[in-house]
Protein backbone atom coordinates (compact mmCIF):
# COMPACT_ATOMS: atom_id res chain seq x y z
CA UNK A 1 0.00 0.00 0.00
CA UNK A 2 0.84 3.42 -0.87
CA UNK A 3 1.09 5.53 2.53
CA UNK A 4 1.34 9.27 2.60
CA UNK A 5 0.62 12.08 4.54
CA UNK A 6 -2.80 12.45 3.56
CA UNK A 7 -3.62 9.04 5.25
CA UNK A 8 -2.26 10.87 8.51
CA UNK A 9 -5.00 13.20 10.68
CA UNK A 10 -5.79 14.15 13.89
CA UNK A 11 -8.59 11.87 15.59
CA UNK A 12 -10.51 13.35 18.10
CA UNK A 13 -10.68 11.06 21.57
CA UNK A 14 -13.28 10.32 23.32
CA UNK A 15 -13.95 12.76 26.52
CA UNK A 16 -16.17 12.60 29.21
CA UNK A 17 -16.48 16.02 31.06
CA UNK A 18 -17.46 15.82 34.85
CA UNK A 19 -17.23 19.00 37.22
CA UNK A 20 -13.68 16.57 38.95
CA UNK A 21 -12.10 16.41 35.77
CA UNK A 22 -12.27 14.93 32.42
CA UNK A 23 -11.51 12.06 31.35
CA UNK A 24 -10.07 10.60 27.73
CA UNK A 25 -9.81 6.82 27.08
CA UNK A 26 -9.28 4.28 24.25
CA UNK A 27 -9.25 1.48 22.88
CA UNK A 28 -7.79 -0.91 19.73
CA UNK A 29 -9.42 -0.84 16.78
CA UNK A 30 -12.51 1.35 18.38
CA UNK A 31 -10.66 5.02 18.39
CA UNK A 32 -7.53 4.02 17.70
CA UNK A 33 -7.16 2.50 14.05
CA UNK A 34 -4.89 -0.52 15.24
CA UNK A 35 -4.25 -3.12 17.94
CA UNK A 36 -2.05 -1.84 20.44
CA UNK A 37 1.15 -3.83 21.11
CA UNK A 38 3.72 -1.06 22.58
CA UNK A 39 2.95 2.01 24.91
CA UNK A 40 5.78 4.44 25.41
CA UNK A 41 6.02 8.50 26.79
CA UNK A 42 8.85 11.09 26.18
CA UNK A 43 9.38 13.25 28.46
CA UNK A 44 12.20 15.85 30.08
CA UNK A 45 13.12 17.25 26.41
CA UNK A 46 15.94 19.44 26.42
CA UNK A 47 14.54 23.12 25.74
CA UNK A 48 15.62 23.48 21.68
CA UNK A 49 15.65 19.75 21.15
CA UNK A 50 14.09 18.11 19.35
CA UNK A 51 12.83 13.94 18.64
CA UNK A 52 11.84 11.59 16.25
CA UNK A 53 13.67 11.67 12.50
CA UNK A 54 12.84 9.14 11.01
CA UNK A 55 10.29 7.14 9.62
CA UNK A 56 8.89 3.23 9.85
CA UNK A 57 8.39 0.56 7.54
CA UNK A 58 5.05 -1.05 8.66
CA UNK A 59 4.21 0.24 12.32
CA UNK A 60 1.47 2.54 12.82
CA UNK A 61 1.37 5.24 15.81
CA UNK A 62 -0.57 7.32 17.74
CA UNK A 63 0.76 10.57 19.29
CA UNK A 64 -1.30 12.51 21.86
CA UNK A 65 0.26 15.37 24.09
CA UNK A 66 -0.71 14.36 27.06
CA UNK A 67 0.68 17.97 28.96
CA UNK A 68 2.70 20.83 27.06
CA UNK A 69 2.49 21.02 23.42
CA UNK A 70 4.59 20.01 20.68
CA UNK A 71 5.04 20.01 16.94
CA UNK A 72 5.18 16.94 14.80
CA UNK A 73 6.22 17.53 11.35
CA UNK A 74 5.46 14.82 8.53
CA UNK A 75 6.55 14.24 5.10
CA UNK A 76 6.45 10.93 2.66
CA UNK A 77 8.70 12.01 -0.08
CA UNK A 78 6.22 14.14 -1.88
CA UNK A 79 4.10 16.20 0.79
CA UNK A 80 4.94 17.82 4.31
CA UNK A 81 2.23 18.55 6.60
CA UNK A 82 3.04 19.64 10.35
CA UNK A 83 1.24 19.62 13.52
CA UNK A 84 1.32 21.15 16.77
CA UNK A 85 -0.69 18.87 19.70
CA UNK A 86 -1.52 20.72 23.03
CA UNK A 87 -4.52 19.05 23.74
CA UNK A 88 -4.85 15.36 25.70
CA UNK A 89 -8.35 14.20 23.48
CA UNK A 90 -6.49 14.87 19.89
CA UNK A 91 -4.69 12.38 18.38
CA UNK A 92 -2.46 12.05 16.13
CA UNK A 93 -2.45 8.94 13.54
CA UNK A 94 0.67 8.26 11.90
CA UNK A 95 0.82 5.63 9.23
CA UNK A 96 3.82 3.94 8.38
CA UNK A 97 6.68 5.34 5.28
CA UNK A 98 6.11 8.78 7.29
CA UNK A 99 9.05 10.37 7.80
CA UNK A 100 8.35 12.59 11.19
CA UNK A 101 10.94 15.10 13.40
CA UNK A 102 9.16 16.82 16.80
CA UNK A 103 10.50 20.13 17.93
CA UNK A 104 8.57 22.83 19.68
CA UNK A 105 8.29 21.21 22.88
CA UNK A 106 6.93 23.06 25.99
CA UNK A 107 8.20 23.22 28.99
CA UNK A 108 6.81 19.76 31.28
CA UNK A 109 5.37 18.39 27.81
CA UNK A 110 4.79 14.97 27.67
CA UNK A 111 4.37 12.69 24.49
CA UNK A 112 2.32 9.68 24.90
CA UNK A 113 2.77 6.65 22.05
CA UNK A 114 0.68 4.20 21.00
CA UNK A 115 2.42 1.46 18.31
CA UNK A 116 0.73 -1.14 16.43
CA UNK A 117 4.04 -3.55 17.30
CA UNK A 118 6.56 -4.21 19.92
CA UNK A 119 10.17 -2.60 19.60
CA UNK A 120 11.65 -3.41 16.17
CA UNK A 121 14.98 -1.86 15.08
CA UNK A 122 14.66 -3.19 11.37
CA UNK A 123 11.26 -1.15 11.04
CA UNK A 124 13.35 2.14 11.33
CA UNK A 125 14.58 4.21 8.45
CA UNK A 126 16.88 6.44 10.31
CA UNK A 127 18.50 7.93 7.13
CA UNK A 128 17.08 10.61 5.60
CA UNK A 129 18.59 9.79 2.03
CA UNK A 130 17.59 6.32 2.53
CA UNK A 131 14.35 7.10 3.13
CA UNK A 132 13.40 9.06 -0.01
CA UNK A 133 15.22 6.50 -1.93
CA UNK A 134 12.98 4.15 -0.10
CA UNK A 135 9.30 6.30 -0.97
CA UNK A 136 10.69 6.71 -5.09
CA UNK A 137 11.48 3.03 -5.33
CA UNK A 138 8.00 2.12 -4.21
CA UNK A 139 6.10 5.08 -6.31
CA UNK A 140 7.68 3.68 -9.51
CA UNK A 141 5.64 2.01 -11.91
């Protein structure tokens, strides 16, 4: 399949508002468009740093700022399309051949992941070059 950025949005979580607090939950294949197999949060970012670069061969995420805000910045090899998440219902769906770099971050920002498959090193593409080498390969005819 043909990924891009256009098959990449923001879903909006479910949230149920009470006068103690709201609350946002979720669940495979209901509001999130996969099984979940890998949970993971990044935290403490350096002020000026920044995360991510790179893309993944087959695994699908989820990215919700769960406090702070963020940018995520997206790009398959023909279109770029950035985000910034600040709020803990929004999600965002990244499918995979989606090369994505997060700067921005706030101050106490936290980035909560959701991954369609355990840890996999060989699902990375941490090169740059290698990766739009990788996207014109598979757009050929």
């Amino acid at each position: 399949m043909n990924w891009s950025v256009a098959n990449c949005k923001v879903l909006d979580l479910p949230k149920v508002q009470d006068h103690r607090g709201n609350l946002t939950f979720l669940e495979g294949q209901r509001h999130v468009p996969f099984d979940i197999k890998r949970v993971y949060y990044v935290y403490d970012v350096p002020g000026g740093a920044h995360r991510a670069a790179h893309a993944h061969r087959a695994l699908h995420q989820l990215y919700i700022a769960i406090s702070g805000s963020f940018d995520v910045h997206l790009d398959d090899g023909r279109e770029q399309k950035s985000f910034q998440l600040n709020r803990s219902h929004y999600g965002l769906y990244i499918c995979p051949m989606v090369w994505r770099h997060i700067d921005n971050f706030s101050s106490n920002s936290v980035l909560l992941v959701l991954a369609s498959e355990v840890y996999d090193e060989g699902d990375y593409i941490r090169d740059r070059d290698e990766f739009v080498r990788v996207v014109s390969e598979s757009t050929k005819p």
